[in-house]
C-alpha atoms as a PDB file:
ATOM      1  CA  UNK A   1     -85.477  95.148-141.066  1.00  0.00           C
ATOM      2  CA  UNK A   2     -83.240  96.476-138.156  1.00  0.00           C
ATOM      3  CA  UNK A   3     -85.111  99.097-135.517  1.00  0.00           C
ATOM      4  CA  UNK A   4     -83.287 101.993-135.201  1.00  0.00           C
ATOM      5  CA  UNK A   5     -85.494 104.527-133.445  1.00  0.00           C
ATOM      6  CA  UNK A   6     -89.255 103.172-133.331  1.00  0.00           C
ATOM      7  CA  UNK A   7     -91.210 100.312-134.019  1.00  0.00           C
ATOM      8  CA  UNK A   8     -93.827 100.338-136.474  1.00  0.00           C
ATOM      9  CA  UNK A   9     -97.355 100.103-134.575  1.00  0.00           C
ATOM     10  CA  UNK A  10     -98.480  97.218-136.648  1.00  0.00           C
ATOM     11  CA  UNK A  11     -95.264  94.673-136.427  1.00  0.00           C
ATOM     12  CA  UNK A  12     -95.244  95.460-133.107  1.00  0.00           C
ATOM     13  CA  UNK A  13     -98.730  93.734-132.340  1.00  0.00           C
ATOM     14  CA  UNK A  14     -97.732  91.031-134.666  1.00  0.00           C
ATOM     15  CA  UNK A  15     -94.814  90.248-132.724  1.00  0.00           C
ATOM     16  CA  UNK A  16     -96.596  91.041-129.383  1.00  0.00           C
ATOM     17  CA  UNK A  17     -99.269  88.950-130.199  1.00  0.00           C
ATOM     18  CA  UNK A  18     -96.745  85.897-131.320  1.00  0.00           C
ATOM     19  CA  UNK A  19     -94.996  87.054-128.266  1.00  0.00           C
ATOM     20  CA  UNK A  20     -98.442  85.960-125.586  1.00  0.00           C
ATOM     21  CA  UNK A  21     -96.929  88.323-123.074  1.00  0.00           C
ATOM     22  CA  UNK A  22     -98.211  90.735-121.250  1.00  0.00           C
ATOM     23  CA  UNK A  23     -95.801  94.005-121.385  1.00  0.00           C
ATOM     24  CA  UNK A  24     -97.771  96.164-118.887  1.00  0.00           C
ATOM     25  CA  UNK A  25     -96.306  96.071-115.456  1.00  0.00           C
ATOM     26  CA  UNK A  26     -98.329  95.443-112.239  1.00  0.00           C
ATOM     27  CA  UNK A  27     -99.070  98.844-110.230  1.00  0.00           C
ATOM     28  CA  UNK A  28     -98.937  97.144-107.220  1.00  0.00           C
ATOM     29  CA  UNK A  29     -95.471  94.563-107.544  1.00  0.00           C
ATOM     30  CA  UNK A  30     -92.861  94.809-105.263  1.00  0.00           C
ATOM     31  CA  UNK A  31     -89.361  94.250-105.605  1.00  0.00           C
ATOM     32  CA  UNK A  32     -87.876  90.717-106.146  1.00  0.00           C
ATOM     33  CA  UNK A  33     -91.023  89.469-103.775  1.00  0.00           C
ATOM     34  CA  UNK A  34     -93.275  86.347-105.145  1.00  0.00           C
ATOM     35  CA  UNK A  35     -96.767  87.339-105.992  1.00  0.00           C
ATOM     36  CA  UNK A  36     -97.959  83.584-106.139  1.00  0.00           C
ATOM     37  CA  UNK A  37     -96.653  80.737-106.661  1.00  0.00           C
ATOM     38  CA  UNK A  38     -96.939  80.822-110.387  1.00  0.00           C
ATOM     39  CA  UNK A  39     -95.109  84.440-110.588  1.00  0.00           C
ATOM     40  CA  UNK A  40     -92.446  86.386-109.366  1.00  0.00           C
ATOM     41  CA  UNK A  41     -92.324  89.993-109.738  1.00  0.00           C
ATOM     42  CA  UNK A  42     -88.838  92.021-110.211  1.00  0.00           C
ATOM     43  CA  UNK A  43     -88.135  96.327-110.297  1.00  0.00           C
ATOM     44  CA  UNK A  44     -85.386  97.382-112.527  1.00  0.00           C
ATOM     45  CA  UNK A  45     -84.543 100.438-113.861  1.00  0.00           C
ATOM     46  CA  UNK A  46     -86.930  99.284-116.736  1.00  0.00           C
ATOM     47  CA  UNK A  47     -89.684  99.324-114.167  1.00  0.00           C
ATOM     48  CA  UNK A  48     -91.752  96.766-112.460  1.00  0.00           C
ATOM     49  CA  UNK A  49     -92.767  93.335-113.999  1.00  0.00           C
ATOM     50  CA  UNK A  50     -94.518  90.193-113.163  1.00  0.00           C
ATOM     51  CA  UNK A  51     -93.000  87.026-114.872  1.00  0.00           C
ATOM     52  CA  UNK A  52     -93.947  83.287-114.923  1.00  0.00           C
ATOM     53  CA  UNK A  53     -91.929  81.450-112.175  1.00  0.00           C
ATOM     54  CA  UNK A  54     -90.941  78.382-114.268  1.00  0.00           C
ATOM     55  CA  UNK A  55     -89.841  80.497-117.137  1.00  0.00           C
ATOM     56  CA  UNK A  56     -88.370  78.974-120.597  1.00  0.00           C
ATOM     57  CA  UNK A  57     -87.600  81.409-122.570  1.00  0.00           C
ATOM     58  CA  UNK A  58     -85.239  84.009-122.096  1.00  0.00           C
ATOM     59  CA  UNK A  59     -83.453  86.631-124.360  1.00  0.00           C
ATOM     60  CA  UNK A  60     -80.384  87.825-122.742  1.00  0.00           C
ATOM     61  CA  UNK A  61     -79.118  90.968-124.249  1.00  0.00           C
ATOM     62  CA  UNK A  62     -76.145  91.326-121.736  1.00  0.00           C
ATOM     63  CA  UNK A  63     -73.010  89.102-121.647  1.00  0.00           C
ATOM     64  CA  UNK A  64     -72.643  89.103-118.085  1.00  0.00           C
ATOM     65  CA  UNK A  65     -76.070  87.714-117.341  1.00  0.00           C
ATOM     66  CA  UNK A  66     -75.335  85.672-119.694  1.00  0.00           C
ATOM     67  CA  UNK A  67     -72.533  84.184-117.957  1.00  0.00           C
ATOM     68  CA  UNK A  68     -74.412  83.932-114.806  1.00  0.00           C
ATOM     69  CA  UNK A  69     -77.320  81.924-116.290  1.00  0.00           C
ATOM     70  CA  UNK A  70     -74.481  79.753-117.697  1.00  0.00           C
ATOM     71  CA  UNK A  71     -72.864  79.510-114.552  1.00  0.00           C
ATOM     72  CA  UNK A  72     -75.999  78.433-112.993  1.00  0.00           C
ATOM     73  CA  UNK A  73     -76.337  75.494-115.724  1.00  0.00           C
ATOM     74  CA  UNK A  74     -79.957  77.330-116.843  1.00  0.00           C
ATOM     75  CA  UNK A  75     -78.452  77.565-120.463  1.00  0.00           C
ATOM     76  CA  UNK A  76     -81.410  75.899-121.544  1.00  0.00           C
ATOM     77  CA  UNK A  77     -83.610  78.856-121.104  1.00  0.00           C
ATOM     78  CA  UNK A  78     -81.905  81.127-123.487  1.00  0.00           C
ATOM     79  CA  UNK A  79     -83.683  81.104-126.644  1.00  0.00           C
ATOM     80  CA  UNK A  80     -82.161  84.749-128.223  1.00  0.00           C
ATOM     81  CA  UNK A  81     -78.782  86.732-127.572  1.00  0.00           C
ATOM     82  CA  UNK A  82     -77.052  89.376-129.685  1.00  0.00           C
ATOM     83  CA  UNK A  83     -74.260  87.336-131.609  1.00  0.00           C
ATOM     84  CA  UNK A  84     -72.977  90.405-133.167  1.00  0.00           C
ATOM     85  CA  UNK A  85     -70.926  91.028-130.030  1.00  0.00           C
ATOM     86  CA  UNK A  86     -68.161  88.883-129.874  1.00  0.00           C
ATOM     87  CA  UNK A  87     -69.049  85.800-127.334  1.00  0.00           C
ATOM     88  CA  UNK A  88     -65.827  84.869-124.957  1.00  0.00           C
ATOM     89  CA  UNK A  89     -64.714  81.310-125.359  1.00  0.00           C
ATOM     90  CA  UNK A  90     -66.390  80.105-122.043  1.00  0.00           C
ATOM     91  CA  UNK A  91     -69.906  81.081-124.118  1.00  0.00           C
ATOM     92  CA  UNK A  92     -68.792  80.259-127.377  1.00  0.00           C
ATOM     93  CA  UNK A  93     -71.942  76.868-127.091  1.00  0.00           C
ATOM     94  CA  UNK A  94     -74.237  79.720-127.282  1.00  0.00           C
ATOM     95  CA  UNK A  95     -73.066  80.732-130.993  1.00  0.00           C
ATOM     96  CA  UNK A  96     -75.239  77.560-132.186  1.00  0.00           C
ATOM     97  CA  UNK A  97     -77.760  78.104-134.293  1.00  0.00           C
ATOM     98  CA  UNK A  98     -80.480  77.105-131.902  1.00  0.00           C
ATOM     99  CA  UNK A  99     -80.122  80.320-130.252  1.00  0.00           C
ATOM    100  CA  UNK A 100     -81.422  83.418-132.251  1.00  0.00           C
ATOM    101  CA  UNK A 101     -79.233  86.026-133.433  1.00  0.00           C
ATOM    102  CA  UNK A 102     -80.536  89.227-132.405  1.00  0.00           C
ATOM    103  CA  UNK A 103     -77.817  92.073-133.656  1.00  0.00           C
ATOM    104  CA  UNK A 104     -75.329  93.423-131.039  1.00  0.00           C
ATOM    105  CA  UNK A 105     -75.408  94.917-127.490  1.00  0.00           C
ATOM    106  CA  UNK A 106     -75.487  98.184-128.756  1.00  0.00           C
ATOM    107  CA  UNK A 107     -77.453  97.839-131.692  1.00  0.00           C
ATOM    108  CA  UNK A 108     -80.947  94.822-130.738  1.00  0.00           C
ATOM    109  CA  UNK A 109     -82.446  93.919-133.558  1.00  0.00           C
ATOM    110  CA  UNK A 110     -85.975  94.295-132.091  1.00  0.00           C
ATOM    111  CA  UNK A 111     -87.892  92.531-134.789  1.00  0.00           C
ATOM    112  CA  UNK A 112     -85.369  89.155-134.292  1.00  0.00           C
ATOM    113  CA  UNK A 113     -86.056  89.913-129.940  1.00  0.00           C
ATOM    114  CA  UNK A 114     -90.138  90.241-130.666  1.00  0.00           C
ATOM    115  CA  UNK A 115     -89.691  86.497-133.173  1.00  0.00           C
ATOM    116  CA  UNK A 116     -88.024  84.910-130.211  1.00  0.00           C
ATOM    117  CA  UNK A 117     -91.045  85.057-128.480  1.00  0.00           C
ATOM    118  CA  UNK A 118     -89.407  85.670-124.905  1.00  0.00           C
ATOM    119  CA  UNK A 119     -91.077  85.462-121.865  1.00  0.00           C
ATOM    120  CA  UNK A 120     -88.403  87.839-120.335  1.00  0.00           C
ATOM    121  CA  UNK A 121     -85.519  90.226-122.038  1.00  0.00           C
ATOM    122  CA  UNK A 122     -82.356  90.503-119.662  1.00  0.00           C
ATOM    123  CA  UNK A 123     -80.738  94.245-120.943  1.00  0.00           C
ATOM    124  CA  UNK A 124     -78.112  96.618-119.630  1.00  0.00           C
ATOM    125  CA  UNK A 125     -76.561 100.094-120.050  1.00  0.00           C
ATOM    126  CA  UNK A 126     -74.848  99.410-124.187  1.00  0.00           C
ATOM    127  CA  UNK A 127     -78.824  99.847-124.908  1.00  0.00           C
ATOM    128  CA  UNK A 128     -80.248 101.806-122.118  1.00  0.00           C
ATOM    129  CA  UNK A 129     -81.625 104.030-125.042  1.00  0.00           C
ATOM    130  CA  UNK A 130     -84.137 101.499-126.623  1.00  0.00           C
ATOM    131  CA  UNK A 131     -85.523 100.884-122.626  1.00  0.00           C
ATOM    132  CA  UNK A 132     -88.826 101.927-124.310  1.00  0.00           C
ATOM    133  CA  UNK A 133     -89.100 100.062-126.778  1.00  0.00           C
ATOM    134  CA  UNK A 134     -87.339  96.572-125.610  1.00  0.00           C
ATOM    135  CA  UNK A 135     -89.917  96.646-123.067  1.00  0.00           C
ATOM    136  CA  UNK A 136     -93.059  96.812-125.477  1.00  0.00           C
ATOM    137  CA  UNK A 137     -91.596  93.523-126.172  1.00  0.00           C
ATOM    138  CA  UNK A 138     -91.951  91.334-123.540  1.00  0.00           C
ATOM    139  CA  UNK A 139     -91.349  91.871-119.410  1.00  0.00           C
ATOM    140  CA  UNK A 140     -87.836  93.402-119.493  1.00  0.00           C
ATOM    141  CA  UNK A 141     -85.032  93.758-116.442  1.00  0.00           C
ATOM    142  CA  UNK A 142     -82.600  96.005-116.545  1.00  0.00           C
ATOM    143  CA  UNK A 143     -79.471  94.647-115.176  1.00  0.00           C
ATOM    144  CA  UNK A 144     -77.412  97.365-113.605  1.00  0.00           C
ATOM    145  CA  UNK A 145     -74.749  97.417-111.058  1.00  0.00           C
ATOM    146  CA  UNK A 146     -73.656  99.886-109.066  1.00  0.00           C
ATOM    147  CA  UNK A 147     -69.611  99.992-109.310  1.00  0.00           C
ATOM    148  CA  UNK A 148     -69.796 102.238-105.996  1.00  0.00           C
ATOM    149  CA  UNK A 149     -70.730  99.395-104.084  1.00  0.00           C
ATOM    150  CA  UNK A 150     -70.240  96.814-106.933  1.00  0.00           C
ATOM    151  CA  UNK A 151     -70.104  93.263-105.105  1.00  0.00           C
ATOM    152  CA  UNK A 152     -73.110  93.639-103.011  1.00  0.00           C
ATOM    153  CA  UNK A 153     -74.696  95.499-106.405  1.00  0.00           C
ATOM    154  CA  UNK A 154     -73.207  92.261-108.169  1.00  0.00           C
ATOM    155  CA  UNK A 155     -74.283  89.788-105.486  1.00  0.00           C
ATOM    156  CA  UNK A 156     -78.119  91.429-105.564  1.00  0.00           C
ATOM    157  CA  UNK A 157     -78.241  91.171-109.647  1.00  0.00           C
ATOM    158  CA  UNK A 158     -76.981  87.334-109.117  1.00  0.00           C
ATOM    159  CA  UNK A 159     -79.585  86.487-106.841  1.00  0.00           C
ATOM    160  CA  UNK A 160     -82.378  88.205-108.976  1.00  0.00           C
ATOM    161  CA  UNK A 161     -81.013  86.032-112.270  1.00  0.00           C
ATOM    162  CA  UNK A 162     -80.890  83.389-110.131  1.00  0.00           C
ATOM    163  CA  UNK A 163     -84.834  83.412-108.854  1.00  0.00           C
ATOM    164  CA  UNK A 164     -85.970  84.113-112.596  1.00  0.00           C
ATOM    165  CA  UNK A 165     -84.525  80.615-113.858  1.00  0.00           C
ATOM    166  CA  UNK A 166     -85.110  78.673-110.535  1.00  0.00           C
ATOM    167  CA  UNK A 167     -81.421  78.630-109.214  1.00  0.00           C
ATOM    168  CA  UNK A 168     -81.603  80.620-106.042  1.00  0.00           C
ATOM    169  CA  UNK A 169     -80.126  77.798-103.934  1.00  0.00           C
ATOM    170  CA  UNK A 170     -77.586  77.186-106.340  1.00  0.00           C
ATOM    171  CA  UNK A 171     -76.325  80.993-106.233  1.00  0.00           C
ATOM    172  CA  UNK A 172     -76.472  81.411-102.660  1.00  0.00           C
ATOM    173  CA  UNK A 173     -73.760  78.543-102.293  1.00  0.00           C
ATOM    174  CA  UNK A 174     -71.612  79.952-105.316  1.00  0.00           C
ATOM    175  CA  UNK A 175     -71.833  82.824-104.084  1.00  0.00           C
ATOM    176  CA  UNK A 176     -70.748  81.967-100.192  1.00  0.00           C
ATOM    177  CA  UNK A 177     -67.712  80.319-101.612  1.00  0.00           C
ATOM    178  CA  UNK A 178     -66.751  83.122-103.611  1.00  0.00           C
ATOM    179  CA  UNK A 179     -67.037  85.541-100.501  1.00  0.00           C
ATOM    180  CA  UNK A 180     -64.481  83.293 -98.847  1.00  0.00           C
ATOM    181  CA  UNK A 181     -62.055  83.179-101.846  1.00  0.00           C
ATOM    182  CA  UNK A 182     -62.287  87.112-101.774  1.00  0.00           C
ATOM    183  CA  UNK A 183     -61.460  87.106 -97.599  1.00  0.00           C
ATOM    184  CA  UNK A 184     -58.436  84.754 -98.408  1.00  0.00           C
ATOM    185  CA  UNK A 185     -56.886  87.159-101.308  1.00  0.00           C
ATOM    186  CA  UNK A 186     -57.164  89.869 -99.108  1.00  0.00           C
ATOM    187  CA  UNK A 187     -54.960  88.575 -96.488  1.00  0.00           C
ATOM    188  CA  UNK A 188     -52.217  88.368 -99.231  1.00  0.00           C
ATOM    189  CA  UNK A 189     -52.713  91.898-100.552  1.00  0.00           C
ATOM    190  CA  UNK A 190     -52.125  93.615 -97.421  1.00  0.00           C
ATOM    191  CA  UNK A 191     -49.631  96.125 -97.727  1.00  0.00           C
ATOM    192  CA  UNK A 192     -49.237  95.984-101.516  1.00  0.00           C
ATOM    193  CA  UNK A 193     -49.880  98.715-103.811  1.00  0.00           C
ATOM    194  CA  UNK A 194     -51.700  98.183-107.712  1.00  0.00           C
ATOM    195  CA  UNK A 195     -52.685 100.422-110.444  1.00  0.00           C
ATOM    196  CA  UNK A 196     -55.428  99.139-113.297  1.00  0.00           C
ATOM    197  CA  UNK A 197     -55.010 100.422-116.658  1.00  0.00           C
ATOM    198  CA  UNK A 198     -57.198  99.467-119.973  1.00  0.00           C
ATOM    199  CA  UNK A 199     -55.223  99.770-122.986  1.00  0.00           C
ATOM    200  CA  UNK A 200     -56.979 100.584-125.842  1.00  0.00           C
ATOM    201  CA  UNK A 201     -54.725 100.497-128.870  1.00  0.00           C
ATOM    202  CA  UNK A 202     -52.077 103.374-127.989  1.00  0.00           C
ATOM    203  CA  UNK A 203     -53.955 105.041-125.770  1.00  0.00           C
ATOM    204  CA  UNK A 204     -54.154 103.890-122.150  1.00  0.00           C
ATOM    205  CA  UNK A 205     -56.137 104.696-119.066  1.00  0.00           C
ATOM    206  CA  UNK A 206     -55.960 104.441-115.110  1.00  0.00           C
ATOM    207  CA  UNK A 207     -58.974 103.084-113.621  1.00  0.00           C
ATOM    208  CA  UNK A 208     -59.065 103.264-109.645  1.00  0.00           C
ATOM    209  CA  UNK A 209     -61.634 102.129-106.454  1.00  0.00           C
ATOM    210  CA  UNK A 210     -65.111 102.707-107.347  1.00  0.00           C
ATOM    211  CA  UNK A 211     -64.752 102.254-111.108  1.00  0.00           C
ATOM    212  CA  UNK A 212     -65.841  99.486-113.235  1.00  0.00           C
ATOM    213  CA  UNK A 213     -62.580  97.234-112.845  1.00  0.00           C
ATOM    214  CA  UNK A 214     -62.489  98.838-109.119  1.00  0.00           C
ATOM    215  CA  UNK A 215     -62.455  95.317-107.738  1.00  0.00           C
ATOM    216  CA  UNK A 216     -58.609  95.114-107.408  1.00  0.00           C
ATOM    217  CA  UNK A 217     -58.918  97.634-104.816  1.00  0.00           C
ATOM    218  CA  UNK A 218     -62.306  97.786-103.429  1.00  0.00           C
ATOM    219  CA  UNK A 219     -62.769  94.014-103.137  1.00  0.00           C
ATOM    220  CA  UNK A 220     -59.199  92.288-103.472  1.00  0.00           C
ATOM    221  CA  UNK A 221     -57.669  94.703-100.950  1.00  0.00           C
ATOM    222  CA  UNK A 222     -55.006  96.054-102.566  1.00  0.00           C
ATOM    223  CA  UNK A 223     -53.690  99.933-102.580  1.00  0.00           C
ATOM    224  CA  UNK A 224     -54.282 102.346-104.919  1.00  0.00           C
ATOM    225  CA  UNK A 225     -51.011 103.655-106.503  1.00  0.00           C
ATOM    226  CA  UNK A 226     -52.698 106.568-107.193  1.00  0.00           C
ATOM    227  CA  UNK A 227     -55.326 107.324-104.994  1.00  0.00           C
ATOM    228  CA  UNK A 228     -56.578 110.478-106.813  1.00  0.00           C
ATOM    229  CA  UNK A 229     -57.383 108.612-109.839  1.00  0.00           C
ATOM    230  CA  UNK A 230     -60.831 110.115-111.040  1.00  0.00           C
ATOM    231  CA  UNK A 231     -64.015 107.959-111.570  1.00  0.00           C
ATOM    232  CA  UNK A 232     -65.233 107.864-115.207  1.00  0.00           C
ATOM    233  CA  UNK A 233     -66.824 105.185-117.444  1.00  0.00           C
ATOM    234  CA  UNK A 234     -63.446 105.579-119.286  1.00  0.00           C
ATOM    235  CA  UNK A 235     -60.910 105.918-117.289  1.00  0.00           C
ATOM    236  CA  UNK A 236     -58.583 108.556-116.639  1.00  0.00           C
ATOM    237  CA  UNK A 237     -55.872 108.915-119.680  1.00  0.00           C
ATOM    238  CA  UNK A 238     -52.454 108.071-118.387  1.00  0.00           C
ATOM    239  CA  UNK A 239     -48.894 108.078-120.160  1.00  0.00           C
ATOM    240  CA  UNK A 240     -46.164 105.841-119.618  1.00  0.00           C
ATOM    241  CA  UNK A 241     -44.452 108.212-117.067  1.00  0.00           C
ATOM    242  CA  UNK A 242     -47.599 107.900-115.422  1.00  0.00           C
ATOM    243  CA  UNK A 243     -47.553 104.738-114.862  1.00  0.00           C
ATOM    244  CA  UNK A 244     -43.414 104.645-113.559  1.00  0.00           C
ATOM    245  CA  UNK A 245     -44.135 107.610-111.609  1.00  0.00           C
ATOM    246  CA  UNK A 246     -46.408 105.823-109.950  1.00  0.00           C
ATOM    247  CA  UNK A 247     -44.676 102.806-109.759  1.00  0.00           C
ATOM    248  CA  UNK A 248     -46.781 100.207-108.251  1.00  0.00           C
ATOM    249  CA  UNK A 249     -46.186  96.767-106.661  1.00  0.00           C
ATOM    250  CA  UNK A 250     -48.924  94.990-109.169  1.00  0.00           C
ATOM    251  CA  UNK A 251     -49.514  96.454-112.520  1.00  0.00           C
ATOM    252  CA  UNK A 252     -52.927  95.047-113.964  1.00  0.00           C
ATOM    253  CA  UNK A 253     -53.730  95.443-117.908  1.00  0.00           C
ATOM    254  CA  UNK A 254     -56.909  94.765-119.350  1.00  0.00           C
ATOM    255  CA  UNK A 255     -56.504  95.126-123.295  1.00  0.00           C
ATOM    256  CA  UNK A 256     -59.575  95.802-124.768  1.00  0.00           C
ATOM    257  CA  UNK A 257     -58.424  94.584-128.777  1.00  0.00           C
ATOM    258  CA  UNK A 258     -57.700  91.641-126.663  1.00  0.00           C
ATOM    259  CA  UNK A 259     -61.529  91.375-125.526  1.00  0.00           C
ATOM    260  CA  UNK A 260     -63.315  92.315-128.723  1.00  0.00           C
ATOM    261  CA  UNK A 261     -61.017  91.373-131.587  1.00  0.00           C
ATOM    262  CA  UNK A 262     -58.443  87.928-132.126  1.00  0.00           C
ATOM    263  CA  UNK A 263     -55.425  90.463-131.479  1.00  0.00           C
ATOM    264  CA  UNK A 264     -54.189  89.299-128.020  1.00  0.00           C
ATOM    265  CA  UNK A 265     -50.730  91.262-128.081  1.00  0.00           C
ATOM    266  CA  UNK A 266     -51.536  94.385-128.251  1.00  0.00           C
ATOM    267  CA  UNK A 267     -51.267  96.013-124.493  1.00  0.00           C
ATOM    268  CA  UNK A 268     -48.095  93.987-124.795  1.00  0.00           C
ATOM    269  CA  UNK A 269     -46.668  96.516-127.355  1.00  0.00           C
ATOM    270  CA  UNK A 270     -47.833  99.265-125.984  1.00  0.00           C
ATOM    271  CA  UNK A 271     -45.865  98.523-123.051  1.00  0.00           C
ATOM    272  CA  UNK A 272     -43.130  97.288-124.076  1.00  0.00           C
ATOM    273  CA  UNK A 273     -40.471 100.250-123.652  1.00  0.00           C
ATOM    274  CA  UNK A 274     -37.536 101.336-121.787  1.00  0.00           C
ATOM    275  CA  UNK A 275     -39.813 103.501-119.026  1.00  0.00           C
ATOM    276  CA  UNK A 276     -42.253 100.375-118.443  1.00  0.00           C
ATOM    277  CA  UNK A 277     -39.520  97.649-118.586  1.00  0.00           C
ATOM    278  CA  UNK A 278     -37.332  99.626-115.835  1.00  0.00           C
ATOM    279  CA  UNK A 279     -40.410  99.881-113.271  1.00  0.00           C
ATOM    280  CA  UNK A 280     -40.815  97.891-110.181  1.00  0.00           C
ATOM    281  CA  UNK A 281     -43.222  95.684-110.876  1.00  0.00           C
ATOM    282  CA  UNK A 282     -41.977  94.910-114.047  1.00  0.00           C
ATOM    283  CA  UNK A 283     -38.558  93.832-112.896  1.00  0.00           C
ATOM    284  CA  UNK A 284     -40.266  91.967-110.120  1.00  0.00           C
ATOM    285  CA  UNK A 285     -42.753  90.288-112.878  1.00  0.00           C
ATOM    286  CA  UNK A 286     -46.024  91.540-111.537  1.00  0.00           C
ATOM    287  CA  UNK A 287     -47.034  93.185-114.456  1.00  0.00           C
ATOM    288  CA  UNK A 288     -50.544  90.903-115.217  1.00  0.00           C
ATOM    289  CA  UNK A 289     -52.428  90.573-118.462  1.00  0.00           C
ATOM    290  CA  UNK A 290     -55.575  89.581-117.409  1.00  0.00           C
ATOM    291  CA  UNK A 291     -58.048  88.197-119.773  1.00  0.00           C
ATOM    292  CA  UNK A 292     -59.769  90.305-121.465  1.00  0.00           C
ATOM    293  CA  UNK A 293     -62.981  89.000-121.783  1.00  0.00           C
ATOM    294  CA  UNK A 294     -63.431  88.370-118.411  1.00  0.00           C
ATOM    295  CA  UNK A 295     -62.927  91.975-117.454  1.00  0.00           C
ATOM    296  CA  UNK A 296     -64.279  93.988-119.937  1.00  0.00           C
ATOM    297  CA  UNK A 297     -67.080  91.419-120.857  1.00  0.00           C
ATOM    298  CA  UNK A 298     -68.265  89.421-118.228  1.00  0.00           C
ATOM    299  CA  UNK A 299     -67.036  91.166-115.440  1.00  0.00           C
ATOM    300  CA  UNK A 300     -70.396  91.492-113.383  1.00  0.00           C
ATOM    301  CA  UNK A 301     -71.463  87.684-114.245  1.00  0.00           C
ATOM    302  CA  UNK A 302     -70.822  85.026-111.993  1.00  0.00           C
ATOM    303  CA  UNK A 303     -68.396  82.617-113.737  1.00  0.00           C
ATOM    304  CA  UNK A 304     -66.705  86.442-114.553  1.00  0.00           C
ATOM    305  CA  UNK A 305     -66.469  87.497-111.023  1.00  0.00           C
ATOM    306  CA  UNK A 306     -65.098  83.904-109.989  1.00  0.00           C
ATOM    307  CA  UNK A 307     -62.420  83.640-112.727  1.00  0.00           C
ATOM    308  CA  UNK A 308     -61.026  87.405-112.082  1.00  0.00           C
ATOM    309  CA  UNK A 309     -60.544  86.589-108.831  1.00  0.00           C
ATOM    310  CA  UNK A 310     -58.529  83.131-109.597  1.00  0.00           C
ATOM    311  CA  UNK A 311     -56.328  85.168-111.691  1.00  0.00           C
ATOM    312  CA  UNK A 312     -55.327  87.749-109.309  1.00  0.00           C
ATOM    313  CA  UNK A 313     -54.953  85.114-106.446  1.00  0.00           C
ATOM    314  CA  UNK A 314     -52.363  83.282-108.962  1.00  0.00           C
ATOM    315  CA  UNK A 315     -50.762  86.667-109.609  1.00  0.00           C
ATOM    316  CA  UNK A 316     -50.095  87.383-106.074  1.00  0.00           C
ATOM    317  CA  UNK A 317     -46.692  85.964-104.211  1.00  0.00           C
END
């Protein structure tokens, strides 16, 4: 049986009482501060909670944490993840059977999340609507970054991860060199001008600073082709002219078939045409498919945040 809306009163004790959690936050936690030495306590937008500090089980409803436990080599921990979602190669060891299957990111199987008896569930924004519920469960985080300020958002929601499976140290220094990476790439960007678009089958979108793939300028220092490009969750929709009107030093594509599905040439079609082929940084080769599943998946998890920034450094001459 798949929860939709509610879960029934009675499986719900069953599974909390397989579960051996308490789901009833603390009133007087604070934020990411130990309690004890047995327990660390953690505020999300799914409230406060109080969790055991040598933690083993873990179900991770959101890629990107995902990635950043697997970055941090606490794999071992994960005992449930929604499968349903397409996993990117670099977290294809996760598809093993060992881990439970627990629907998709936008549609937790709550029952399958209550049998994996977690001891924390890692969520995000695809199911921001079943907060309520999820957190009946077992002592849920809600892992949200905020794309105005993403890195530091990013860095914060690393560190957190990083204390719940015992990693902290291990972060920090990931983390340091990654800062360092990003201060290099930026002296090579100076001066040069980039516009991000998704392409979703035929219909494409601009995304610039402060949005969710924001990074190119905000944090790898290039300039926005189009400065006026509007904030939104999707994008702003763009046309080819668009994009040679604009006609930008670097253009980045993120192809979300690419991401989701095995069809990896699809932004390739879209752009391949007369008005695309005669712009700059087409005729200069700087026209970058990025992968996909880095930047539309994983793109707040650590391995995800190193890699993107590899494959802009390459991009760059």
């Amino acid at each position: 049986m798949r929860f939709k809306k509610t879960l029934p009163v009675m499986m719900l004790s069953v599974a909390l009482a397989a579960c051996g959690n308490s789901n009833t936050p603390s009133a007087n936690q604070e934020s990411n501060t130990a309690a004890t030495h047995e327990t660390l306590n953690f505020n999300s937008k799914a409230g406060q909670i109080t969790i055991p500090a040598n933690l083993s089980r873990i179900a991770v409803l959101d890629t990107s944490a995902l990635n950043t436990i697997h970055a941090l080599g606490a794999g071992d921990k994960v005992v449930a993840l929604p499968k349903g979602t397409p996993l990117p190669k670099v977290l294809q060891n996760f598809s093993e059977g060992k881990y439970l299957d627990v629907g998709t990111v936008k549609e937790p199987n709550l029952e399958k999340i209550a049998a994996s008896q977690p001891e924390l569930i890692l969520m995000s924004g695809r199911m921001e609507n079943l907060v309520g519920q999820i957190k009946q469960i077992a002592p849920t985080y809600f892992v949200d970054v905020d794309y105005n300020d993403q890195f530091n958002s990013f860095k914060q929601q690393t560190l957190n991860i990083a204390e719940m499976v015992g990693k902290k140290s291990e972060a920090e220094q990931q983390l340091q060199s990654l800062e360092k990476d990003i201060a290099t790439l930026k002296d090579k960007t100076k001066g040069k001008t980039a516009l991000v678009i998704l392409v979703n089958n035929s219909k494409i979108a601009a995304y610039g600073p402060g949005s969710r793939f924001g990074n190119i300028h905000d944090l790898y220092g290039f300039t926005p082709a189009d400065p006026s490009i509007k904030v939104g969750l999707h994008g702003m929709a763009v046309s080819h002219e668009f994009i040679a009107q604009k006609n930008p030093d670097y253009l980045f594509v993120i192809d979300r078939g690419a991401a989701i599905t095995e069809n990896q040439e699809g932004a390739k079609r879209v752009l391949n045409n007369k008005i695309i082929n005669e712009s700059k940084a087409a005729k200069n080769g700087n026209i970058v498919y990025l992968d996909s599943s880095n930047w539309y998946l994983m793109n707040n998890g650590l391995d995800g945040m190193k890699a993107m920034l590899k494959e802009v450094a390459d991009a760059v001459k």
